[in-house]
Protein backbone atom coordinates (compact mmCIF):
# COMPACT_ATOMS: atom_id res chain seq x y z
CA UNK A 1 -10.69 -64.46 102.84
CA UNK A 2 -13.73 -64.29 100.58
CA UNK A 3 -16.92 -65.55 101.21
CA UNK A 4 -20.02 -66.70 99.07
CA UNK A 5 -22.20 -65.93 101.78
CA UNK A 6 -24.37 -68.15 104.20
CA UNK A 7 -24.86 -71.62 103.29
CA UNK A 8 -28.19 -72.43 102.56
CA UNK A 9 -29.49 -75.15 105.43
CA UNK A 10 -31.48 -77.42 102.55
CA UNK A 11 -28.99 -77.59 100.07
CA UNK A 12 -25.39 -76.69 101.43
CA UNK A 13 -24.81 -73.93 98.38
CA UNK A 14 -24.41 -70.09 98.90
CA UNK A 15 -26.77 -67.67 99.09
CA UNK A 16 -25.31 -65.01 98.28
CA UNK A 17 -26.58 -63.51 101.59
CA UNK A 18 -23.98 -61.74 104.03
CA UNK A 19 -26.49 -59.96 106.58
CA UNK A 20 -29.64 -60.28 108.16
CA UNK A 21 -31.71 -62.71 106.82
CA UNK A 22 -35.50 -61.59 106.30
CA UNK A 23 -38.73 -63.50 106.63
CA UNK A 24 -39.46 -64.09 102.57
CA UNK A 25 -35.52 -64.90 102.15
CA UNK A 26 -34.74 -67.85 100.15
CA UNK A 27 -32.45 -70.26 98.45
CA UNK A 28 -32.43 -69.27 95.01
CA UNK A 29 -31.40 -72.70 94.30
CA UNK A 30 -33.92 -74.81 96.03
CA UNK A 31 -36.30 -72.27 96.81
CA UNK A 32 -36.10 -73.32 100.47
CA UNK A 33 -37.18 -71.16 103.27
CA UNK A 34 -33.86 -69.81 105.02
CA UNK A 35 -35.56 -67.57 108.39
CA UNK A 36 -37.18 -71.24 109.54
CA UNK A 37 -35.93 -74.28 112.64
CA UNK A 38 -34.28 -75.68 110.58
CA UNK A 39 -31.59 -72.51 109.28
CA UNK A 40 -31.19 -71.64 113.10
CA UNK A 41 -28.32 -71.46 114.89
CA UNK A 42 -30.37 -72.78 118.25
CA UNK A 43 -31.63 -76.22 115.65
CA UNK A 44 -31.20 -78.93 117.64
CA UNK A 45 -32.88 -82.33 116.85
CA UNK A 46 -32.58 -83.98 120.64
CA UNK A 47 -34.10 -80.95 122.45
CA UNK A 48 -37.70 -79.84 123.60
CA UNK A 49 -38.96 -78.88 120.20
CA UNK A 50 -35.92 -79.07 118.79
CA UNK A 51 -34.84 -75.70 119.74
CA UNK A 52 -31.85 -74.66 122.27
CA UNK A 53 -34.06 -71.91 123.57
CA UNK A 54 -36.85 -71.96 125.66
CA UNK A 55 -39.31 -71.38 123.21
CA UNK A 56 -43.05 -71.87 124.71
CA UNK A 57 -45.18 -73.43 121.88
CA UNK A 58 -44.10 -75.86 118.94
CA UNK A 59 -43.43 -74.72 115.61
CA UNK A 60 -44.88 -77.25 114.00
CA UNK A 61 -43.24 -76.90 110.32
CA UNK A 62 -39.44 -76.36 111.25
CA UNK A 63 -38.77 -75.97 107.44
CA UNK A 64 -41.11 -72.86 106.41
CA UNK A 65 -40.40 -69.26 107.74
CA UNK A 66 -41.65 -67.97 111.05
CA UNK A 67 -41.71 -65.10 113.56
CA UNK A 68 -39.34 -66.57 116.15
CA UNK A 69 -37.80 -64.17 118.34
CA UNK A 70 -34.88 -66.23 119.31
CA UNK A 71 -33.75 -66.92 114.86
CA UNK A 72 -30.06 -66.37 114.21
CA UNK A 73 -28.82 -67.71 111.21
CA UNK A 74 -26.31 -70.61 111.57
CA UNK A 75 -22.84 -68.83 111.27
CA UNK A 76 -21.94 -71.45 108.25
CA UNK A 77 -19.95 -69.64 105.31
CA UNK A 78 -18.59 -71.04 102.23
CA UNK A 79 -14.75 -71.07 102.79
CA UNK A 80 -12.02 -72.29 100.44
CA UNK A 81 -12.46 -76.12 100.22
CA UNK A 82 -14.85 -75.38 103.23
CA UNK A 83 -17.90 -77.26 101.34
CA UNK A 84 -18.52 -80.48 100.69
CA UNK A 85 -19.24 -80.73 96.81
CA UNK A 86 -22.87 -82.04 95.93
CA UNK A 87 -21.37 -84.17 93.21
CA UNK A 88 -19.08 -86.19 95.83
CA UNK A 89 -19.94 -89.97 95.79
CA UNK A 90 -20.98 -92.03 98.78
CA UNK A 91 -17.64 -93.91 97.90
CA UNK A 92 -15.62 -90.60 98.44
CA UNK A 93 -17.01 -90.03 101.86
CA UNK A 94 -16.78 -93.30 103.02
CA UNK A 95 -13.14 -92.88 102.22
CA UNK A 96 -12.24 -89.94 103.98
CA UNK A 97 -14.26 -91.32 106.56
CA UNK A 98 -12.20 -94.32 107.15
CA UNK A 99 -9.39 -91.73 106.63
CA UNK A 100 -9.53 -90.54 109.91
CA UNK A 101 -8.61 -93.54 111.56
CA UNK A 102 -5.83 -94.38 109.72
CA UNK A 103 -3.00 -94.53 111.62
């Protein structure tokens, strides 16, 4: 199956980017920074500086690149109907939210 790439963590489209992602790498779309917190695989909002790993000191801007030893890039790839499109109304996700508990 064909990919687009890694999704970018800011916007949701591809990158265009299939390997390593390097420290100046961005979203050609929204010019976000993709090697930051925030693009991580180990991103996680509830946990000691929002990191899975025990990092020592806070990165204090979690959306701007760093030097983070523990950075993977979130495995997310743009699959066939994989993506939520950015034009989708707040009407069409409350549908297929309600959806899902439709017996």
């Amino acid at each position: 199956m064909a990919t687009d790439g890694l999704i970018c963590w800011n916007c949701g489209r591809p990158t265009g980017i299939e390997g390593r992602v390097g420290r100046s790498d961005s979203c050609e779309h929204c010019l976000a920074d993709l090697r930051c917190c925030r693009g991580c695989r180990h991103w996680e909002p509830g946990r000691r500086f929002q990191c899975k790993e025990p990092i020592e000191t806070n990165i204090v801007n979690k959306e701007k690149s760093n030097f983070c030893d523990f950075f993977q890039m979130r495995d997310v790839f743009k699959r066939a109907g994989g993506v939520r499109s950015a034009e989708e109304s707040k009407d069409d996700r409350r549908k297929r939210f309600d959806d899902l508990f439709e017996d």
